[in-house]
PDB file of N, CA and C in Angstrom:
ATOM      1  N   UNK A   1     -21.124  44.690 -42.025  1.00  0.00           N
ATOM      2  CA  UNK A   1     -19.779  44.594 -42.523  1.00  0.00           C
ATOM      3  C   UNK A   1     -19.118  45.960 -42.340  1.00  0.00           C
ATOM      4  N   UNK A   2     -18.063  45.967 -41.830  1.00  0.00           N
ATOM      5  CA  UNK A   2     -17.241  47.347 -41.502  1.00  0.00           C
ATOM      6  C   UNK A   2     -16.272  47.085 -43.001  1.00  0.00           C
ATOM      7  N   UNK A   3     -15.802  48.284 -43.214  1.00  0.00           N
ATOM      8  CA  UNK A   3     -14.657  48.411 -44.049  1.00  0.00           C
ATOM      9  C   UNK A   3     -13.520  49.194 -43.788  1.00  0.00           C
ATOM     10  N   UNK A   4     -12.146  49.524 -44.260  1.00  0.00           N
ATOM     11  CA  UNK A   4     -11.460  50.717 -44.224  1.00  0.00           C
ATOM     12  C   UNK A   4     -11.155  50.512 -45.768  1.00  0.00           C
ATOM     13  N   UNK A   5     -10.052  51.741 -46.021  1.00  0.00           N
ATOM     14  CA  UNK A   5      -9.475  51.810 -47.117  1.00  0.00           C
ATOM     15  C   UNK A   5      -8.154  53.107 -46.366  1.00  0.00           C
ATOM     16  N   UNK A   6      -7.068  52.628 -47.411  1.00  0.00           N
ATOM     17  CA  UNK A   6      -5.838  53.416 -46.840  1.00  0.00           C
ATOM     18  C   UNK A   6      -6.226  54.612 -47.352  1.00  0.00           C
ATOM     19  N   UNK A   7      -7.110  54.590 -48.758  1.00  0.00           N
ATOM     20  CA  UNK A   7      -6.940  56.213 -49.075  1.00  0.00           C
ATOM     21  C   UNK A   7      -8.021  56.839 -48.548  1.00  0.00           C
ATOM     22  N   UNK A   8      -8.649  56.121 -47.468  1.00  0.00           N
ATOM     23  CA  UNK A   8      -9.906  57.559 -46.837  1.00  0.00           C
ATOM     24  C   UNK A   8      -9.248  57.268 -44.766  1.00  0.00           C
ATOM     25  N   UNK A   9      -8.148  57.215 -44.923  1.00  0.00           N
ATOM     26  CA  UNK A   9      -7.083  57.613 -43.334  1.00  0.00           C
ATOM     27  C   UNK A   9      -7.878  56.585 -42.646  1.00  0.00           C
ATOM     28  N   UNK A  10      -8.487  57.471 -41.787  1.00  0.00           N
ATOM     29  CA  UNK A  10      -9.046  56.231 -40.153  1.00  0.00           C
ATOM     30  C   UNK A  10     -10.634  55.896 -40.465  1.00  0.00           C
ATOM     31  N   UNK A  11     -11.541  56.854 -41.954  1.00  0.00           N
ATOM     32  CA  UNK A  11     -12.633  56.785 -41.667  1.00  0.00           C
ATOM     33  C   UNK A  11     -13.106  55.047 -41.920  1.00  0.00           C
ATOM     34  N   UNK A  12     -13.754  54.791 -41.329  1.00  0.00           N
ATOM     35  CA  UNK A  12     -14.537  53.528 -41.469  1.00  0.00           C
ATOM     36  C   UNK A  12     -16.024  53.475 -42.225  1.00  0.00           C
ATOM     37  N   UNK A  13     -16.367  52.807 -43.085  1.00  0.00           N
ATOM     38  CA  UNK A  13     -17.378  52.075 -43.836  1.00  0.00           C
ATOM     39  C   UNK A  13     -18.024  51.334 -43.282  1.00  0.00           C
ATOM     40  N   UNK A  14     -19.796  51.527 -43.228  1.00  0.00           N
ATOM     41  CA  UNK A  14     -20.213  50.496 -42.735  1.00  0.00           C
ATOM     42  C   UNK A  14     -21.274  49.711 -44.040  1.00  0.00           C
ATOM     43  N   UNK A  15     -21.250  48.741 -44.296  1.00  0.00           N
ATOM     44  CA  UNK A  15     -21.615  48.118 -45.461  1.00  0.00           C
ATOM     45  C   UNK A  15     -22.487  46.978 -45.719  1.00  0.00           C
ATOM     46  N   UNK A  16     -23.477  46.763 -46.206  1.00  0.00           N
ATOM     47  CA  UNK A  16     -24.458  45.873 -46.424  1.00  0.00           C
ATOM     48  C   UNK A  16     -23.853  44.398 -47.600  1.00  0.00           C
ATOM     49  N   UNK A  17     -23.972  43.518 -47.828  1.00  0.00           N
ATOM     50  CA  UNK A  17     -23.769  43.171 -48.804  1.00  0.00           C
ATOM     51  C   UNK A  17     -25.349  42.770 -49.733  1.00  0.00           C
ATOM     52  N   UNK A  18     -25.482  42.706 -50.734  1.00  0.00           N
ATOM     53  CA  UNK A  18     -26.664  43.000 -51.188  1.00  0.00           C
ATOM     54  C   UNK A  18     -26.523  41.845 -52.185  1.00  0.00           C
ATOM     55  N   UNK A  19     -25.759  41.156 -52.986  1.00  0.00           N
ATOM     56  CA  UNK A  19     -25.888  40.232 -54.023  1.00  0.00           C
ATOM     57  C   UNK A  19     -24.528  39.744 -54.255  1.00  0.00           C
ATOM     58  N   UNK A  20     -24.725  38.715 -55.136  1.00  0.00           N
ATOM     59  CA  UNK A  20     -23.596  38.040 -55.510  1.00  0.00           C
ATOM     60  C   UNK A  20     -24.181  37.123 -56.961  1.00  0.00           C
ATOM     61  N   UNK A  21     -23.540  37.390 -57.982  1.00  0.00           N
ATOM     62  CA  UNK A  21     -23.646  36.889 -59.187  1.00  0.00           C
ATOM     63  C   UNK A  21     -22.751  36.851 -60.248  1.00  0.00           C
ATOM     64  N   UNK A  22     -22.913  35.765 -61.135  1.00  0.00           N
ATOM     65  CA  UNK A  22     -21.711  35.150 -62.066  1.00  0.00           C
ATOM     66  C   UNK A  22     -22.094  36.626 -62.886  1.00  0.00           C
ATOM     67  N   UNK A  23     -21.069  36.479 -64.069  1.00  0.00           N
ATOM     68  CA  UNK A  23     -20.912  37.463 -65.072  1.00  0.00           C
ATOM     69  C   UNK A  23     -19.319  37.265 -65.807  1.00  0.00           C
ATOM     70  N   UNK A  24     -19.642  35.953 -66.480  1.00  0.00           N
ATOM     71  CA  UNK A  24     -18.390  35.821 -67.985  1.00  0.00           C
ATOM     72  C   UNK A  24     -17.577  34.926 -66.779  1.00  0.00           C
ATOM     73  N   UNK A  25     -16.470  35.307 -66.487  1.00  0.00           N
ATOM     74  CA  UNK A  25     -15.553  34.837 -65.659  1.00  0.00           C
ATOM     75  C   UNK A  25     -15.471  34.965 -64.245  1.00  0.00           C
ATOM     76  N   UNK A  26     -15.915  35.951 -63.721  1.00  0.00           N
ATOM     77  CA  UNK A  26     -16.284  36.170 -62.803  1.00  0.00           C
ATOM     78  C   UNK A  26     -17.319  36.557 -61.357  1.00  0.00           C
ATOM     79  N   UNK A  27     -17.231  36.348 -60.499  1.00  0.00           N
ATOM     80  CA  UNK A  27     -18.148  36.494 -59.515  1.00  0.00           C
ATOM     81  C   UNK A  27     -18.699  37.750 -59.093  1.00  0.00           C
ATOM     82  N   UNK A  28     -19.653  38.848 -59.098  1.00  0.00           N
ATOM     83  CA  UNK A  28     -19.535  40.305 -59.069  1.00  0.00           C
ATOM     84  C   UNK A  28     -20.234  39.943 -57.434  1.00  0.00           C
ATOM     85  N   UNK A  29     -19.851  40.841 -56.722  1.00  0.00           N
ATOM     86  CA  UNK A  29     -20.111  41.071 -55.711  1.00  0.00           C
ATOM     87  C   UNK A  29     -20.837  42.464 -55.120  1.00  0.00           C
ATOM     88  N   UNK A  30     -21.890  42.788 -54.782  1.00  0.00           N
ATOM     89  CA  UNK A  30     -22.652  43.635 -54.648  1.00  0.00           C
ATOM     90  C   UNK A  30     -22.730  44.636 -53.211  1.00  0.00           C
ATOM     91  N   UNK A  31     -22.246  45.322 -52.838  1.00  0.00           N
ATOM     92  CA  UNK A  31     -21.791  46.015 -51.503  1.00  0.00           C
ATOM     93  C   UNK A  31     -22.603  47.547 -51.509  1.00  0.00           C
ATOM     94  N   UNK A  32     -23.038  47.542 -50.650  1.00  0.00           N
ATOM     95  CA  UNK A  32     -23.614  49.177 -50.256  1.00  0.00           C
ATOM     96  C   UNK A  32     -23.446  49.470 -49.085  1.00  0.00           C
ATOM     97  N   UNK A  33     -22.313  50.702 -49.233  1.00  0.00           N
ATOM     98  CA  UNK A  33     -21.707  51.276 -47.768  1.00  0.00           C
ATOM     99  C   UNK A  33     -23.494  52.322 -47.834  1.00  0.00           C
ATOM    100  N   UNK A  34     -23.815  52.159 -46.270  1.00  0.00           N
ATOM    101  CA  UNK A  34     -24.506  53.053 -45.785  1.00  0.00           C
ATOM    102  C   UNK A  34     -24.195  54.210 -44.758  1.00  0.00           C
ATOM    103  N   UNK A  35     -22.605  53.928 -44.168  1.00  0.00           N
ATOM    104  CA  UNK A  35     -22.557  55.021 -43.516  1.00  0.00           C
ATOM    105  C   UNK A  35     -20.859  55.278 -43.211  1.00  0.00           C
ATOM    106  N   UNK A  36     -20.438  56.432 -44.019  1.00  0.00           N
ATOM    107  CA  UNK A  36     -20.952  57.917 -43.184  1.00  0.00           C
ATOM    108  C   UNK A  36     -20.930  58.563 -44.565  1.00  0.00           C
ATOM    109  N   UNK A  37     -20.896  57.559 -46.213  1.00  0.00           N
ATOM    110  CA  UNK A  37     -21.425  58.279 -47.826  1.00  0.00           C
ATOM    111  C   UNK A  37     -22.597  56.817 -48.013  1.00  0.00           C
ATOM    112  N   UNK A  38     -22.822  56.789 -48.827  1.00  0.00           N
ATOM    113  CA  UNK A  38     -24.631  55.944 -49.755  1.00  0.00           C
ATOM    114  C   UNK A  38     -23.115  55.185 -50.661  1.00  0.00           C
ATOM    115  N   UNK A  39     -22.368  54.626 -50.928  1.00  0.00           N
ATOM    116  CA  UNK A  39     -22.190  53.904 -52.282  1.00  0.00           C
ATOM    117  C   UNK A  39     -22.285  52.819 -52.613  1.00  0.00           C
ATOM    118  N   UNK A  40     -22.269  52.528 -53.815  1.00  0.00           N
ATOM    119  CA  UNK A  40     -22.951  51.156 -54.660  1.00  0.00           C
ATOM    120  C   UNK A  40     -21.419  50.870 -54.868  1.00  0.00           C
ATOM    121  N   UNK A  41     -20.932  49.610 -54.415  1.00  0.00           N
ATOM    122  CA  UNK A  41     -19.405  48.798 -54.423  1.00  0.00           C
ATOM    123  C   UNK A  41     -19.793  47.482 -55.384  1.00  0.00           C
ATOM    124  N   UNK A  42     -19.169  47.451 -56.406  1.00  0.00           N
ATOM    125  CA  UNK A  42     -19.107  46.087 -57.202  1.00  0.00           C
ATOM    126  C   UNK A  42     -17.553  45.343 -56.953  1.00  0.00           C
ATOM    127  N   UNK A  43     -17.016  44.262 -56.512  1.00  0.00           N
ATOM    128  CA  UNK A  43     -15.967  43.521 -56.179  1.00  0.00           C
ATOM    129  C   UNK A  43     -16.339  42.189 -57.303  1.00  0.00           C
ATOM    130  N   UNK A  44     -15.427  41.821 -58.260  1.00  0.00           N
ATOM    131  CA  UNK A  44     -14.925  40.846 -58.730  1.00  0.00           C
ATOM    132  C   UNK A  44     -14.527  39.754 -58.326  1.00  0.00           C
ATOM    133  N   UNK A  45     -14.610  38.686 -58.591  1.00  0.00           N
ATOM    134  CA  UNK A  45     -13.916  37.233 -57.719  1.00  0.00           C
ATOM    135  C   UNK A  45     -13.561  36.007 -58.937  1.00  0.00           C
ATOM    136  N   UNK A  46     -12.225  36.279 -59.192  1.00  0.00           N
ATOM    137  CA  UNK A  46     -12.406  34.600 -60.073  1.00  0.00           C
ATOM    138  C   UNK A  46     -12.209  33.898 -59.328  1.00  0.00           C
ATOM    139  N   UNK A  47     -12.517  32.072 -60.354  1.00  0.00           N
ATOM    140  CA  UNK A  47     -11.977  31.287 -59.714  1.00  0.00           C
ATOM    141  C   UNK A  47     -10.853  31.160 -58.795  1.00  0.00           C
ATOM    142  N   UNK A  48      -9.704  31.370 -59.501  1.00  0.00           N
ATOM    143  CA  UNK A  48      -8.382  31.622 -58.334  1.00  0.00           C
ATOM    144  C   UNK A  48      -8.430  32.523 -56.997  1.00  0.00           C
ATOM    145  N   UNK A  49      -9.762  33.781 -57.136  1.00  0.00           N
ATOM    146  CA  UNK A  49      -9.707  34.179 -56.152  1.00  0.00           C
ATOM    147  C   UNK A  49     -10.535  33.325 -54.806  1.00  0.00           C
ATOM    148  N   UNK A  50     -11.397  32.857 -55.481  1.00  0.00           N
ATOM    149  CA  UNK A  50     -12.731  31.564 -54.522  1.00  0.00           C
ATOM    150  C   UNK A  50     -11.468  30.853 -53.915  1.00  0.00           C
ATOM    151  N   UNK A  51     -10.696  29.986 -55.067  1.00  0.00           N
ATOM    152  CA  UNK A  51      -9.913  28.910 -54.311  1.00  0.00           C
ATOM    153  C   UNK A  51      -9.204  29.622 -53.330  1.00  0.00           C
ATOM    154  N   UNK A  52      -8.108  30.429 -53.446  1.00  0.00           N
ATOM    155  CA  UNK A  52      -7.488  31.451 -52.391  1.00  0.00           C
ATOM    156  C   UNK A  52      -8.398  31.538 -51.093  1.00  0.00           C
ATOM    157  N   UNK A  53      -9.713  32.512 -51.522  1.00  0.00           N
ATOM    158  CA  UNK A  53     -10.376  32.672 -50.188  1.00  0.00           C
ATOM    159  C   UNK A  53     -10.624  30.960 -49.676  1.00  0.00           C
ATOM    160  N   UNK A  54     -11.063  29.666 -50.337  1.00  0.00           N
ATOM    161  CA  UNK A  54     -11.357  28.671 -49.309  1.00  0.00           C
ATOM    162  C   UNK A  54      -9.921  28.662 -48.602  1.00  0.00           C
ATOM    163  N   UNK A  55      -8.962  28.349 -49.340  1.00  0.00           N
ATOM    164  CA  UNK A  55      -7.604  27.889 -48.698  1.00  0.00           C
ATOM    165  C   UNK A  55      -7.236  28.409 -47.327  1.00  0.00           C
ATOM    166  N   UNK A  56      -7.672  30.009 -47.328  1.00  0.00           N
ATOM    167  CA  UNK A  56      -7.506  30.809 -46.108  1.00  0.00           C
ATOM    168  C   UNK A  56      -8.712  30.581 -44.830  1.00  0.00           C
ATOM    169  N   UNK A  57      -9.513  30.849 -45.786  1.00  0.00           N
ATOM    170  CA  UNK A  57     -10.766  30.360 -44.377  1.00  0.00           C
ATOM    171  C   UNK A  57     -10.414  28.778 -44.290  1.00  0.00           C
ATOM    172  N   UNK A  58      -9.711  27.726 -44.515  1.00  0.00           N
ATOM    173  CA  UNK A  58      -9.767  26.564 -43.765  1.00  0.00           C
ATOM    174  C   UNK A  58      -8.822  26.423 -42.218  1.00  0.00           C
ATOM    175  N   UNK A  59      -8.656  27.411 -42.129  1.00  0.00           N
ATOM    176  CA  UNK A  59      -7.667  27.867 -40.738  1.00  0.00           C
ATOM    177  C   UNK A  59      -8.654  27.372 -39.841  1.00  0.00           C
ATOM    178  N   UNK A  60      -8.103  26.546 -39.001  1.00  0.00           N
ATOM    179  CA  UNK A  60      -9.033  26.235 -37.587  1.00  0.00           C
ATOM    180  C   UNK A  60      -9.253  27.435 -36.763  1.00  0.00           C
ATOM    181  N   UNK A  61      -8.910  28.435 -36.824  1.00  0.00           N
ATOM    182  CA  UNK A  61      -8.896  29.749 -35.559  1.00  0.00           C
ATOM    183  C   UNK A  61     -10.746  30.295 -36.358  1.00  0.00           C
ATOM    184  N   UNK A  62     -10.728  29.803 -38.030  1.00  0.00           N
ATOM    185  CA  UNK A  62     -11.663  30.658 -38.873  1.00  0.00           C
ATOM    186  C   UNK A  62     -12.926  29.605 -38.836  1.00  0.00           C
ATOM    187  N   UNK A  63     -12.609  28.118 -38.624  1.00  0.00           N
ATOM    188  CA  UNK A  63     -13.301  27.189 -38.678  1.00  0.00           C
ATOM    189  C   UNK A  63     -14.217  27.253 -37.412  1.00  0.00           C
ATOM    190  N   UNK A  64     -13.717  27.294 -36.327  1.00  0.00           N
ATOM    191  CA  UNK A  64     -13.767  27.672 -35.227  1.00  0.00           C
ATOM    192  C   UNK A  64     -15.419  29.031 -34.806  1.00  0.00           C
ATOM    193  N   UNK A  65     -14.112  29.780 -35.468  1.00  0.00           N
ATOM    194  CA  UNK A  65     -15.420  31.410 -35.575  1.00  0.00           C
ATOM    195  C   UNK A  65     -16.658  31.132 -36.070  1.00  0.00           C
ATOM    196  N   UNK A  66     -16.728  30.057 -37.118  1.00  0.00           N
ATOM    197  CA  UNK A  66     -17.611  29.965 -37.646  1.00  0.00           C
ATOM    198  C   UNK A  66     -18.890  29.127 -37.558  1.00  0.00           C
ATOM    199  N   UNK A  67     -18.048  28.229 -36.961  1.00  0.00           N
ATOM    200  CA  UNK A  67     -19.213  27.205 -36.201  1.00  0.00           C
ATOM    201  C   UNK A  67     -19.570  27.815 -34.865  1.00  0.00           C
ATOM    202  N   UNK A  68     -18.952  28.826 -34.429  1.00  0.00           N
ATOM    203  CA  UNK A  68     -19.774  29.267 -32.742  1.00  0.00           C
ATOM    204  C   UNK A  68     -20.967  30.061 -33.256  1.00  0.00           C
ATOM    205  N   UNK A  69     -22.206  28.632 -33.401  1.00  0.00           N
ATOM    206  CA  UNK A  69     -23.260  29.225 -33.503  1.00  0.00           C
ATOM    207  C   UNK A  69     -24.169  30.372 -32.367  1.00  0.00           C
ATOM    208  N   UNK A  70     -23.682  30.217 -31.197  1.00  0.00           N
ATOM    209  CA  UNK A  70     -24.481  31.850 -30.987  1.00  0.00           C
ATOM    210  C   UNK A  70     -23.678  33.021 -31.202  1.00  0.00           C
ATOM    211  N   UNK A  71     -22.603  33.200 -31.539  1.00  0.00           N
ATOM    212  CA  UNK A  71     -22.249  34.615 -32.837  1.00  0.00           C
ATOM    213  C   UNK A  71     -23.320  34.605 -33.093  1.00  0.00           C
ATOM    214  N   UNK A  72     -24.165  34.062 -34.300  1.00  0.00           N
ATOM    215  CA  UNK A  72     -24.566  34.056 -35.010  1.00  0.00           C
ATOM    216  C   UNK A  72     -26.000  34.967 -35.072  1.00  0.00           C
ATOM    217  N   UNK A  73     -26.426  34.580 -33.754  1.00  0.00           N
ATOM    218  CA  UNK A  73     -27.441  35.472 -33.414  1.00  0.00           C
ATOM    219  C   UNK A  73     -27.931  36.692 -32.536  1.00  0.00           C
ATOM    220  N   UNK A  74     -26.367  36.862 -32.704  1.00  0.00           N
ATOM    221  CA  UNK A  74     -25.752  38.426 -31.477  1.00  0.00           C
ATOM    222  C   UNK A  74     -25.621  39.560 -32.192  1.00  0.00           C
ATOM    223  N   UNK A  75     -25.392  40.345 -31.283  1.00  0.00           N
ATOM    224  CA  UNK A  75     -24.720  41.953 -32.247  1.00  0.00           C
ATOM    225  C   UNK A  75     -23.745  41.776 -32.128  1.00  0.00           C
ATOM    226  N   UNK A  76     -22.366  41.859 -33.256  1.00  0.00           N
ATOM    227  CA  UNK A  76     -21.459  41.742 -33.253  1.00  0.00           C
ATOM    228  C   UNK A  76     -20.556  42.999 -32.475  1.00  0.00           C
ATOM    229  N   UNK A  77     -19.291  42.872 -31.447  1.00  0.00           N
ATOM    230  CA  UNK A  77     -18.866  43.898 -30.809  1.00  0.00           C
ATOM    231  C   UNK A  77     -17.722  44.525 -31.956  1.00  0.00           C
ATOM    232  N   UNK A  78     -17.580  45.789 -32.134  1.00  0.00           N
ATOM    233  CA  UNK A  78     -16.719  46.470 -33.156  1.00  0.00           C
ATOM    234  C   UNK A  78     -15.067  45.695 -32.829  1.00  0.00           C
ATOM    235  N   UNK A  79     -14.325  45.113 -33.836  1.00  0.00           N
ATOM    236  CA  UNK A  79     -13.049  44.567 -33.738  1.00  0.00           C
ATOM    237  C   UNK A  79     -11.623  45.396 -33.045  1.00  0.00           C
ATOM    238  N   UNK A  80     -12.048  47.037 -33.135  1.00  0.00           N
ATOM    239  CA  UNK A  80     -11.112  47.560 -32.980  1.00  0.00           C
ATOM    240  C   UNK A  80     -10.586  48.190 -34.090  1.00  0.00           C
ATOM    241  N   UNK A  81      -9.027  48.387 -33.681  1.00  0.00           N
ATOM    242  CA  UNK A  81      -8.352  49.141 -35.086  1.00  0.00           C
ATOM    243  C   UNK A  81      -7.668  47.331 -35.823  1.00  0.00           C
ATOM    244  N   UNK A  82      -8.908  47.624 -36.988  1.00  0.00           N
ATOM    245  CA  UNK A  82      -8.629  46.205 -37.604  1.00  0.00           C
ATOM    246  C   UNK A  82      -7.430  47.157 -39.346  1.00  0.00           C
TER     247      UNK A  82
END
């Protein structure tokens, strides 16, 4: 998983995801950038955010991406300036 963020300019994140678990209302999400700092990322998800994310991934362009099962077992090529 690559990342950016506006407040660290052009540097890029490269990131593991490590877990995913309930907690009260929400979904905690477990992220560890390994390169170019070590950090431990926790991301939140309520319900409204799940429904949101299905609504968006039902895009055929995303449906698509997702069923091309040999992706699946490639190295992915870097997206660019995403």
């Amino acid at each position: 998983m690559l990342m950016r963020s506006t407040g660290l300019g052009k540097t890029e994140l490269v990131a593991i995801i490590k877990d995913c678990g309930p907690q009260g209302d929400h979904l905690i999400l477990y992220v560890d950038t390994t390169e170019p700092v070590k950090w431990k990322i926790r991301c939140t998800l309520t319900l409204k955010d799940a429904k949101k994310l299905i609504v968006v991934c039902m895009k055929f362009s995303i449906i698509t991406f997702v069923c091309n099962i040999p992706r699946w077992f490639r190295e992915p090529k870097h997206p660019g300036d995403f």
